[in-house]
N, C-alpha and C. Protein backbone atom coordinates (compact mmCIF):
# COMPACT_ATOMS: atom_id res chain seq x y z
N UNK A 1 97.04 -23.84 218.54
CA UNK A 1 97.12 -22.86 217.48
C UNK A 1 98.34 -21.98 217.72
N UNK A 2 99.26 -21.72 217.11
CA UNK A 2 99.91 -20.95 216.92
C UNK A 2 99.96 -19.54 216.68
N UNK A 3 100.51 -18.62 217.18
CA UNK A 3 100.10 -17.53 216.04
C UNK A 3 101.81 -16.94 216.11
N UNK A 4 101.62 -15.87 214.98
CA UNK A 4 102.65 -15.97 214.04
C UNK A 4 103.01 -14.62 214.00
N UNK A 5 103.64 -13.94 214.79
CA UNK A 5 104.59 -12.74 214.96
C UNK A 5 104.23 -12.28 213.20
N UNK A 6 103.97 -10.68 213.11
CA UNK A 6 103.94 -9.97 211.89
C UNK A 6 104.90 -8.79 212.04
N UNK A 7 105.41 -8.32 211.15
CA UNK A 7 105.57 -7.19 210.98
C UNK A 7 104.39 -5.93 210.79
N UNK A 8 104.25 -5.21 211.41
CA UNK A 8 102.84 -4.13 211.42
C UNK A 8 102.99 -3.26 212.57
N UNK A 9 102.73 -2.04 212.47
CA UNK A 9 102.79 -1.20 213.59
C UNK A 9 101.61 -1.69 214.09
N UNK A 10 100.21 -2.09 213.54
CA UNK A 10 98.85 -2.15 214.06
C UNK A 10 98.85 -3.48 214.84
N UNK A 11 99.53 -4.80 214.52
CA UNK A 11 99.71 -6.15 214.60
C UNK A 11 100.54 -6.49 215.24
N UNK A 12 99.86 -7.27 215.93
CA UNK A 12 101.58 -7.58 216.74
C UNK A 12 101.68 -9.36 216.17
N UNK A 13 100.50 -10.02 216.36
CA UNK A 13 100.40 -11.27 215.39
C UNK A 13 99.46 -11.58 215.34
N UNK A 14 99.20 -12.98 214.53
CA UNK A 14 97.82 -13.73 213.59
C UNK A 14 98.00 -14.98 214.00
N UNK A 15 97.06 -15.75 213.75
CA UNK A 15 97.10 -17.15 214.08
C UNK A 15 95.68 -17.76 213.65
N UNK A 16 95.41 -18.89 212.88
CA UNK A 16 94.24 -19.35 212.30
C UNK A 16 94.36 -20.87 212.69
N UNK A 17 93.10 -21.05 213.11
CA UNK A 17 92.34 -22.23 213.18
C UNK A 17 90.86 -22.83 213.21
N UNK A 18 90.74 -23.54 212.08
CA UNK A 18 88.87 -24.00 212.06
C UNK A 18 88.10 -23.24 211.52
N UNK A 19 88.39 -21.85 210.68
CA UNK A 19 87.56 -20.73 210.27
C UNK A 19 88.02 -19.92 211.05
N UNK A 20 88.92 -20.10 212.16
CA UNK A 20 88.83 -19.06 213.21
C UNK A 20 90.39 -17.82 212.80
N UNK A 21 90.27 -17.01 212.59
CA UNK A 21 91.39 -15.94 212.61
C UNK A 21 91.72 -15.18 214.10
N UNK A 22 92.74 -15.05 214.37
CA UNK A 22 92.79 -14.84 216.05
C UNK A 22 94.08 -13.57 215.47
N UNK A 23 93.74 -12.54 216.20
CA UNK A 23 94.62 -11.01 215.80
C UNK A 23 95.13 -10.27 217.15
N UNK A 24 96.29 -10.63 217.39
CA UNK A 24 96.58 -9.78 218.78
C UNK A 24 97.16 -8.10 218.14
N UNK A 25 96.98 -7.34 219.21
CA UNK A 25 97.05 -5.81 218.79
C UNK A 25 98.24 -5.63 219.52
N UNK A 26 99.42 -4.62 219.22
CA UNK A 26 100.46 -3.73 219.70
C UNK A 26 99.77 -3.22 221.06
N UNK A 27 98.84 -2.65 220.97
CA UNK A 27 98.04 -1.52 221.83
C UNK A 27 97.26 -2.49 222.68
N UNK A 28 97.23 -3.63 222.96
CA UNK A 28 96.50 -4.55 224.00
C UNK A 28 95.46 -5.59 223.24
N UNK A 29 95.24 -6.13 223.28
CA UNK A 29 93.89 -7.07 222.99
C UNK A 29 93.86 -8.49 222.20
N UNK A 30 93.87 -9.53 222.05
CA UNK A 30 93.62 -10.59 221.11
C UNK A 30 92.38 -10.87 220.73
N UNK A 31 91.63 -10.72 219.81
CA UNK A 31 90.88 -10.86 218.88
C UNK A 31 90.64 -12.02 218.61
N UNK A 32 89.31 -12.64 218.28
CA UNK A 32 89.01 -13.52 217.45
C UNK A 32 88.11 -13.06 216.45
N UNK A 33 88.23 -13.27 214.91
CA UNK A 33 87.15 -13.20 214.01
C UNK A 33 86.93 -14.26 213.69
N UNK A 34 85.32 -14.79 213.59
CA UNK A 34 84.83 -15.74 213.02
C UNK A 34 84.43 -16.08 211.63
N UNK A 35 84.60 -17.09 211.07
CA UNK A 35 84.01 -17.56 209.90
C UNK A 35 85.11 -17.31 208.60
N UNK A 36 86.07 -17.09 209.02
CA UNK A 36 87.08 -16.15 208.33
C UNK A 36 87.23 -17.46 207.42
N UNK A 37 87.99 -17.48 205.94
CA UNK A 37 87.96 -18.08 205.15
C UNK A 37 89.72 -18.36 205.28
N UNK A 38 90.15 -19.47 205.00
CA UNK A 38 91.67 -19.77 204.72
C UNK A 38 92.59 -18.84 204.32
N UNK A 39 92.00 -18.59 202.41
CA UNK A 39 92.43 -18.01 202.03
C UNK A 39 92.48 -16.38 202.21
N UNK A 40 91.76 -15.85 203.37
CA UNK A 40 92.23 -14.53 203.42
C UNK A 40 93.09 -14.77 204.48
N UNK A 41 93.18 -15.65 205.19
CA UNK A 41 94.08 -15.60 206.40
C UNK A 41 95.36 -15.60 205.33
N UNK A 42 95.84 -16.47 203.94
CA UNK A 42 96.57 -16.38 203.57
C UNK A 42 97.06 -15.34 203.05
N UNK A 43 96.15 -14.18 202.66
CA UNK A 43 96.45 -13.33 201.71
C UNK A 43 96.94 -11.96 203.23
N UNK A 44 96.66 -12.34 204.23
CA UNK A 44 96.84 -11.47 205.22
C UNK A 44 98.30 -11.53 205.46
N UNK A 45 98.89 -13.09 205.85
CA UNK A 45 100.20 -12.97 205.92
C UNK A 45 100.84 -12.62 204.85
N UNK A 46 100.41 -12.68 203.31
CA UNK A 46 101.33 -11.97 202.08
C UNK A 46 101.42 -10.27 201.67
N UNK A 47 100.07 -10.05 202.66
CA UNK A 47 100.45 -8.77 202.52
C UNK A 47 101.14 -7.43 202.73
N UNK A 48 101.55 -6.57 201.74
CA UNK A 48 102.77 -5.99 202.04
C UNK A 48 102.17 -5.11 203.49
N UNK A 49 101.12 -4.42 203.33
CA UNK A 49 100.85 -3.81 204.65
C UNK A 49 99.76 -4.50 205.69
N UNK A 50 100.03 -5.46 206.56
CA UNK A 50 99.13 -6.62 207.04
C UNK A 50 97.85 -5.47 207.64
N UNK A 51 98.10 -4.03 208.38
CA UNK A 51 97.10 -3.15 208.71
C UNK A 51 96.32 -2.79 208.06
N UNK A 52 96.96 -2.36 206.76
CA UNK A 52 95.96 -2.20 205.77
C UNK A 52 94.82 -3.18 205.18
N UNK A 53 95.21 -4.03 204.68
CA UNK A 53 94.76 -5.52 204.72
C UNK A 53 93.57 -5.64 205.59
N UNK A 54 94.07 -5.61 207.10
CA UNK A 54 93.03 -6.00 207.77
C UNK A 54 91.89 -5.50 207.66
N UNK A 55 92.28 -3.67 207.60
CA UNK A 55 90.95 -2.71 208.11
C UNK A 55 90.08 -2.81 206.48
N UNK A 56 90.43 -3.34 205.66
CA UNK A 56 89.80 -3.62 204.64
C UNK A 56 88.97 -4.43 204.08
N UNK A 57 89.63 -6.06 204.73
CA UNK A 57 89.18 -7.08 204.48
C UNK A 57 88.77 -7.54 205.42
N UNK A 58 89.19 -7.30 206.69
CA UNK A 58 88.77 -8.22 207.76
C UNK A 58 87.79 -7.94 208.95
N UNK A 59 88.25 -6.03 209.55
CA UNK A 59 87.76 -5.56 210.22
C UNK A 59 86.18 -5.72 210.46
N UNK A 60 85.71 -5.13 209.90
CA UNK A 60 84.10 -4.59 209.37
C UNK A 60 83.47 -5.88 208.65
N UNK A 61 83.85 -7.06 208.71
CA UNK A 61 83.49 -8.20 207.24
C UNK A 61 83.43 -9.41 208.27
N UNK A 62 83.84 -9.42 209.57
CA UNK A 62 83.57 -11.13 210.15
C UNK A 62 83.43 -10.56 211.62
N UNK A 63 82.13 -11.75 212.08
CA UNK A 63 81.88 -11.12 213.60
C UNK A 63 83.07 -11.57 214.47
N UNK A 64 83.18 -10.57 215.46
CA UNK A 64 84.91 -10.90 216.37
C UNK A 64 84.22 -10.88 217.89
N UNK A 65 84.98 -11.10 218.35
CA UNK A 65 84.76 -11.18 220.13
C UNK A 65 86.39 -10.77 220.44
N UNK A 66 86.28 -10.05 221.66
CA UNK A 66 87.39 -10.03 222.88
C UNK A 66 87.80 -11.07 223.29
N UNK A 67 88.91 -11.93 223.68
CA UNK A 67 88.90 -13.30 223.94
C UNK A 67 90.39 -12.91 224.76
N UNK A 68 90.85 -11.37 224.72
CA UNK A 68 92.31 -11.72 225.89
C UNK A 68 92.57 -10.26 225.70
């Protein structure tokens, strides 16, 4: 899996595979959210503010684990 450098003060990058959305932070941590759907992973990289985005759509909406 790849993940994919963003622009975001909150983001440092994204990376999707299998349902899986994987979110590393500026401030330490890589993330996994589960069950995540394609198309928001898509609409995450189009968005103009990927932070905003997240804490909206993604945060609070798919179970995540610590994974790094």
């Amino acid at each position: 899996m790849n993940m994919i450098p963003v622009s975001s003060s909150n983001l440092r990058a994204v990376g999707y595979e299998n349902g899986t959305l994987y979110v590393a932070f500026h401030h330490g941590g890589l993330y996994s959210y589960s069950g995540v759907p394609e198309s928001v992973y898509n609409e995450l990289l189009a968005a103009s503010s990927k932070g905003s985005y997240f804490a909206a759509h993604i945060k609070n909406s798919y179970r995540y684990a610590k994974i790094g």
